[in-house]
N, C-alpha and C. Protein backbone atom coordinates (compact mmCIF):
# COMPACT_ATOMS: atom_id res chain seq x y z
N UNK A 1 -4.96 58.48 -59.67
CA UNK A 1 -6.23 59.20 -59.78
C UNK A 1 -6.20 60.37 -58.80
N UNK A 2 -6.60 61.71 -59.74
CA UNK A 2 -6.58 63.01 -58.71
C UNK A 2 -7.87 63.00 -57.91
N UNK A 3 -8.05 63.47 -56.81
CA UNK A 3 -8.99 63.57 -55.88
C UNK A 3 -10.28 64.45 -56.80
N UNK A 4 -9.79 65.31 -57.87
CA UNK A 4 -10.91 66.12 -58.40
C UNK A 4 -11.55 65.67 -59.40
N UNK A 5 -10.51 64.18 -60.20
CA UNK A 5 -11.00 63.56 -61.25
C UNK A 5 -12.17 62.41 -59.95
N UNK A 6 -12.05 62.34 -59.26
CA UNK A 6 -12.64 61.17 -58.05
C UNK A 6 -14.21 62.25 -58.36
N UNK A 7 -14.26 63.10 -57.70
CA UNK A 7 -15.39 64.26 -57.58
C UNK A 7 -15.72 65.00 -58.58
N UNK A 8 -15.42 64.49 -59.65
CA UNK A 8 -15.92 64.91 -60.79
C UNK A 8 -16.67 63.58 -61.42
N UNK A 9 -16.26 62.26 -61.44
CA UNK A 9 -16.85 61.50 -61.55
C UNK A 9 -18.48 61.31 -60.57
N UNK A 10 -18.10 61.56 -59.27
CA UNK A 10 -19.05 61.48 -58.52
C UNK A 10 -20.34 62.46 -58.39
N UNK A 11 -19.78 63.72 -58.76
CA UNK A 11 -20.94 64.53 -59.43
C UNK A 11 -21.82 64.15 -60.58
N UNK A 12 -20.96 63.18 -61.74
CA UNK A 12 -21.76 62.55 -62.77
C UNK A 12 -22.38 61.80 -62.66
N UNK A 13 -22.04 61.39 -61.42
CA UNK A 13 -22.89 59.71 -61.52
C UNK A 13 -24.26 59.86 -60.51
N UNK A 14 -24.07 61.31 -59.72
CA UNK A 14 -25.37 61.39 -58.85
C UNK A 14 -26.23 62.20 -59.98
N UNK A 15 -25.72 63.57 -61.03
CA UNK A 15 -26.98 63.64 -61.93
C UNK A 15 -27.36 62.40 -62.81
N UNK A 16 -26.94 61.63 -63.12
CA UNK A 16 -27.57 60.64 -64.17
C UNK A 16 -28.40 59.86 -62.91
N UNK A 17 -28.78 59.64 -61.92
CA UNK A 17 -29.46 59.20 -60.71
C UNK A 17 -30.64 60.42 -60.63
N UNK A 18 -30.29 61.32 -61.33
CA UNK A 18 -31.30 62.67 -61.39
C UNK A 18 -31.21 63.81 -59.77
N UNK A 19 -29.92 63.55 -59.57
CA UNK A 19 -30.32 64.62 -58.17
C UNK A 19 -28.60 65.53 -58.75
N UNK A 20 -28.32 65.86 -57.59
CA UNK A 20 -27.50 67.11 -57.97
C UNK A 20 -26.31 67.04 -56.08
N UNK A 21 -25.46 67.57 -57.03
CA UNK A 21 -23.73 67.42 -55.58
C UNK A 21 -23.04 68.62 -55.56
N UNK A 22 -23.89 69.68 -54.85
CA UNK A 22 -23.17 70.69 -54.96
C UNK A 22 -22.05 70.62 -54.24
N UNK A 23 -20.49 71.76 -54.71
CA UNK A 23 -19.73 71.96 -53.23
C UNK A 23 -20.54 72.50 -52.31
N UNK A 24 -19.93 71.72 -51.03
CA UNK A 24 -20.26 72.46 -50.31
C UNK A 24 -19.66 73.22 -49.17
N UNK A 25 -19.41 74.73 -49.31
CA UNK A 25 -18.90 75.68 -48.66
C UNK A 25 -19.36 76.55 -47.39
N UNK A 26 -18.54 76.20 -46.83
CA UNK A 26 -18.80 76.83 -44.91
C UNK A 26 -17.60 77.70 -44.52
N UNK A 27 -17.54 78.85 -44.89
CA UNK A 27 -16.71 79.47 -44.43
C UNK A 27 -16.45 79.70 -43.07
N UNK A 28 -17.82 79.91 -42.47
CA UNK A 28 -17.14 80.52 -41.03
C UNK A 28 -16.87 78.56 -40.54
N UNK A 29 -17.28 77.70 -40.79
CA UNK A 29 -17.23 76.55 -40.03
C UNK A 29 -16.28 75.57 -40.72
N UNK A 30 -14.66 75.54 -40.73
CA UNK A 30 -14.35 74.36 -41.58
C UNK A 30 -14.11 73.60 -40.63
N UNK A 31 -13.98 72.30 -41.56
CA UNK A 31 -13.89 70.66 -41.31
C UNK A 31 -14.98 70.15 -42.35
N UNK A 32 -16.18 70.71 -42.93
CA UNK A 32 -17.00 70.15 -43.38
C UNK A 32 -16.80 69.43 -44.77
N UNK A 33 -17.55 68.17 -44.79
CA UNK A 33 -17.59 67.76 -46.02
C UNK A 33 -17.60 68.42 -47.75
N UNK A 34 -16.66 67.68 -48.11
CA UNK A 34 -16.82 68.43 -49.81
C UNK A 34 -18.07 68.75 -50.51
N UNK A 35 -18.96 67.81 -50.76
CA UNK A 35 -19.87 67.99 -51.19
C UNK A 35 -21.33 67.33 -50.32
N UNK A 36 -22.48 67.41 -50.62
CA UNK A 36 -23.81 67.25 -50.61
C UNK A 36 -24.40 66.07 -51.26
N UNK A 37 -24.87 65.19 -51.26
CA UNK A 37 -25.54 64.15 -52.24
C UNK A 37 -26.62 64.55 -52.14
N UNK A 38 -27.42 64.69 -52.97
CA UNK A 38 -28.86 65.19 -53.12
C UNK A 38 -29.53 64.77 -54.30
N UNK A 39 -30.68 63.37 -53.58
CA UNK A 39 -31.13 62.16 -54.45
C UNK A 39 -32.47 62.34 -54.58
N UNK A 40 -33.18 61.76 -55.50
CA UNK A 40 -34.82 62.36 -55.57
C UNK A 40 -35.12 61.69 -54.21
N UNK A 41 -36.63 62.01 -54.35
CA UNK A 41 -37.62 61.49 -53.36
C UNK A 41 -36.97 61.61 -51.53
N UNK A 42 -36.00 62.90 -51.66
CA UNK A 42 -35.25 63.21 -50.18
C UNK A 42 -34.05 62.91 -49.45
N UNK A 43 -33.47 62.00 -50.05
CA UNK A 43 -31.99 61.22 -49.85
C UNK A 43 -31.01 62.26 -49.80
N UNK A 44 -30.68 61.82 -48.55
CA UNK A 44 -29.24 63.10 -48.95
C UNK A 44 -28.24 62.82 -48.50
N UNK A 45 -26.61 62.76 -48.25
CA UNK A 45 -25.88 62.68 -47.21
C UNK A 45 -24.67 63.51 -47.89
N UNK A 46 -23.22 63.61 -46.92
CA UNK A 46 -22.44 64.44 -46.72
C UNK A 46 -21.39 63.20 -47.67
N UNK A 47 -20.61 63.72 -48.87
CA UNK A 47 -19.07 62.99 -48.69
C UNK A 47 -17.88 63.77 -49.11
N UNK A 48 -17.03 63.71 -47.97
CA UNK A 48 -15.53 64.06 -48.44
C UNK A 48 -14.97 63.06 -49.56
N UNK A 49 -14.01 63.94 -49.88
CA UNK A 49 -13.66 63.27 -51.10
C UNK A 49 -11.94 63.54 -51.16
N UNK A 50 -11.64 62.05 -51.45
CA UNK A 50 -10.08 62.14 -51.26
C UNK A 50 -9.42 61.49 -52.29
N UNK A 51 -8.10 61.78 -52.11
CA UNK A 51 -7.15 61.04 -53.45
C UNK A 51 -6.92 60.23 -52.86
N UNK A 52 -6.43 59.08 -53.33
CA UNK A 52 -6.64 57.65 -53.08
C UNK A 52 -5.79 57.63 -52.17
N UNK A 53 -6.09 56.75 -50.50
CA UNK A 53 -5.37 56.30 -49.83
C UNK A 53 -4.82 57.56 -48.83
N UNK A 54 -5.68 58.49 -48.88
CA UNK A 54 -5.66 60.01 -48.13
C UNK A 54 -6.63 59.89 -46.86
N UNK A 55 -6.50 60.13 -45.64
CA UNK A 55 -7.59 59.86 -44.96
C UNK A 55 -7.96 61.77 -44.05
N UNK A 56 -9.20 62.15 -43.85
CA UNK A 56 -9.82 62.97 -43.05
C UNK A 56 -8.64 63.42 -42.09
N UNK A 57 -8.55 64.69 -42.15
CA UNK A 57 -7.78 65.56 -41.19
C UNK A 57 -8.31 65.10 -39.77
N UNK A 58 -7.60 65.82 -38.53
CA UNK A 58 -8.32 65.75 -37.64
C UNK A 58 -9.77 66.45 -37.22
N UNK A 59 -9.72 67.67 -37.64
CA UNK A 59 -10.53 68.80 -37.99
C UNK A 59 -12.16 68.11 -38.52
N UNK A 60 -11.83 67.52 -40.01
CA UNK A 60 -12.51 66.91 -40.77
C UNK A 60 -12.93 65.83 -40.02
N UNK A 61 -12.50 65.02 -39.55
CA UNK A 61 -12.88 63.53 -38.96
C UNK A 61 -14.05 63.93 -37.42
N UNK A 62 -13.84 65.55 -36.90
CA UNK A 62 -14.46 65.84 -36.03
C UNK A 62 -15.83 66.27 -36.37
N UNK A 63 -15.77 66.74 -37.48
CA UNK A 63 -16.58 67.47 -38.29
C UNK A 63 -18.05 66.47 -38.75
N UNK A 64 -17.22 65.33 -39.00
CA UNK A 64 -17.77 63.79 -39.41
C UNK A 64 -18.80 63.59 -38.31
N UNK A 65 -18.10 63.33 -37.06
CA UNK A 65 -18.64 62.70 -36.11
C UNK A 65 -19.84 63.86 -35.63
N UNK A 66 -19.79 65.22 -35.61
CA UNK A 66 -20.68 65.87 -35.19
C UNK A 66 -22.22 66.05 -36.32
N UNK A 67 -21.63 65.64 -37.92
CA UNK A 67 -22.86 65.38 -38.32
C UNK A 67 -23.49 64.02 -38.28
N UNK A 68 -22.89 62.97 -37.89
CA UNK A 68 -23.74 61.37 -37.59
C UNK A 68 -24.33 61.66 -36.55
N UNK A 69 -23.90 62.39 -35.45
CA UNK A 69 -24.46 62.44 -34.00
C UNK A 69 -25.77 63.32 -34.50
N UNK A 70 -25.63 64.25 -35.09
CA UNK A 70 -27.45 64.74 -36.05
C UNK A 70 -28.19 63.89 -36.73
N UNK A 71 -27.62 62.44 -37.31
CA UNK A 71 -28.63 61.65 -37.76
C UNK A 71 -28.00 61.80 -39.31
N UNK A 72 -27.07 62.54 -40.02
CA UNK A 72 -26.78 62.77 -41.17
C UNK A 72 -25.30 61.51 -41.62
N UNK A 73 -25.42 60.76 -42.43
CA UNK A 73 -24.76 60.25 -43.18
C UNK A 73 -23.71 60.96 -43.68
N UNK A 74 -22.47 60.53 -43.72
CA UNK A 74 -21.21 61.45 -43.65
C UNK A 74 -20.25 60.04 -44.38
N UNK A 75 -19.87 59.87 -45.81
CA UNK A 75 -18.99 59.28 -46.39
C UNK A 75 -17.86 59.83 -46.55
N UNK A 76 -16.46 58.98 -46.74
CA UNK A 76 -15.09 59.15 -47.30
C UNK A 76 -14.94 58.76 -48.64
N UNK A 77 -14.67 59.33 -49.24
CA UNK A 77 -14.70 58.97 -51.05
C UNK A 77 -13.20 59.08 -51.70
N UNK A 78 -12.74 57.91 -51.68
CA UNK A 78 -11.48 57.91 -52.42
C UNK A 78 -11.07 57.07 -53.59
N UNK A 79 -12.05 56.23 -54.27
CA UNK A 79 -11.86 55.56 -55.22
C UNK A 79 -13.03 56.03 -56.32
N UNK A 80 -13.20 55.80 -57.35
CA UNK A 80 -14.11 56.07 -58.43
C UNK A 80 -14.64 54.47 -58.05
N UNK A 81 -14.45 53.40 -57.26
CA UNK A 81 -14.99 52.31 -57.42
C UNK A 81 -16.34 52.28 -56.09
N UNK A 82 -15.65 53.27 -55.44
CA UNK A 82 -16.85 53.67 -54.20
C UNK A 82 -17.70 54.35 -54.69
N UNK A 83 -17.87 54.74 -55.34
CA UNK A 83 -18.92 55.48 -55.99
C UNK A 83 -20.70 55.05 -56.26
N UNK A 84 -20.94 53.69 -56.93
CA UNK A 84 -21.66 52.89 -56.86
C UNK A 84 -22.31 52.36 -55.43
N UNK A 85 -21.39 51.95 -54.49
CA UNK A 85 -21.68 51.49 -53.71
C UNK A 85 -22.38 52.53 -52.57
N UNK A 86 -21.95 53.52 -52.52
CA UNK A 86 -21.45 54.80 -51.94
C UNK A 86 -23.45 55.33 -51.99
N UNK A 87 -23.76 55.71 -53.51
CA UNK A 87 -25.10 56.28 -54.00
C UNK A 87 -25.80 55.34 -54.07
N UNK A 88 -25.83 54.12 -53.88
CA UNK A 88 -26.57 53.23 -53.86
C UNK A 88 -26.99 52.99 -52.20
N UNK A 89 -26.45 53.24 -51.48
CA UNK A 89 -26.60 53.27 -49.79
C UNK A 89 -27.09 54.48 -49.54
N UNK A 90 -27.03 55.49 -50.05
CA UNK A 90 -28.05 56.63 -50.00
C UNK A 90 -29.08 56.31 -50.31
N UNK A 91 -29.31 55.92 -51.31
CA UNK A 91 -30.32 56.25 -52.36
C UNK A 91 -31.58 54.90 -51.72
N UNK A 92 -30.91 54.19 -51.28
CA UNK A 92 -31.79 53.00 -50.39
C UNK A 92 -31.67 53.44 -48.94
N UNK A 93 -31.43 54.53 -48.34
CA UNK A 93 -30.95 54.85 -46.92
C UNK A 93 -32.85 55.71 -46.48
């Protein structure tokens, strides 16, 4: 499984939840997460997204820790089976 078929699934499965996963792009600032989760009624959090068995750069893993220390939820996404579990901890968060 390619990392884009992973995040392409995961974009589908947050609109049928009715919210929306944009990329998300920071030019002047990288390390940041791939995309956005953005769930009704205000839910939101950060997930990178990887091909299976790939883990967060160093860069990225720093990047991580400086948005939890804001209070923001920051996932690793490497299976289409995390997915469920993944928007379902948002979406109840």
């Amino acid at each position: 499984m390619r990392e884009k078929e992973i995040e392409k699934k995961l974009t589908q499965a947050v609109k049928h939840m009715g919210g929306i996963c944009p990329k998300f792009v920071s030019p002047s600032f990288d390390g940041m997460p791939d995309r956005i989760v953005l769930l009704p009624k205000g839910h939101m959090a950060f997930v990178e997204v990887k091909a299976p068995g790939e883990k967060p750069r160093p860069l990225q893993m720093a990047r991580h820790r400086l948005l939890r220390r804001l209070g923001f939820r920051v996932y690793v996404l490497d299976s289409i089976g995390q997915i469920g579990v993944i928007l379902d901890e948002i979406h109840t968060a």
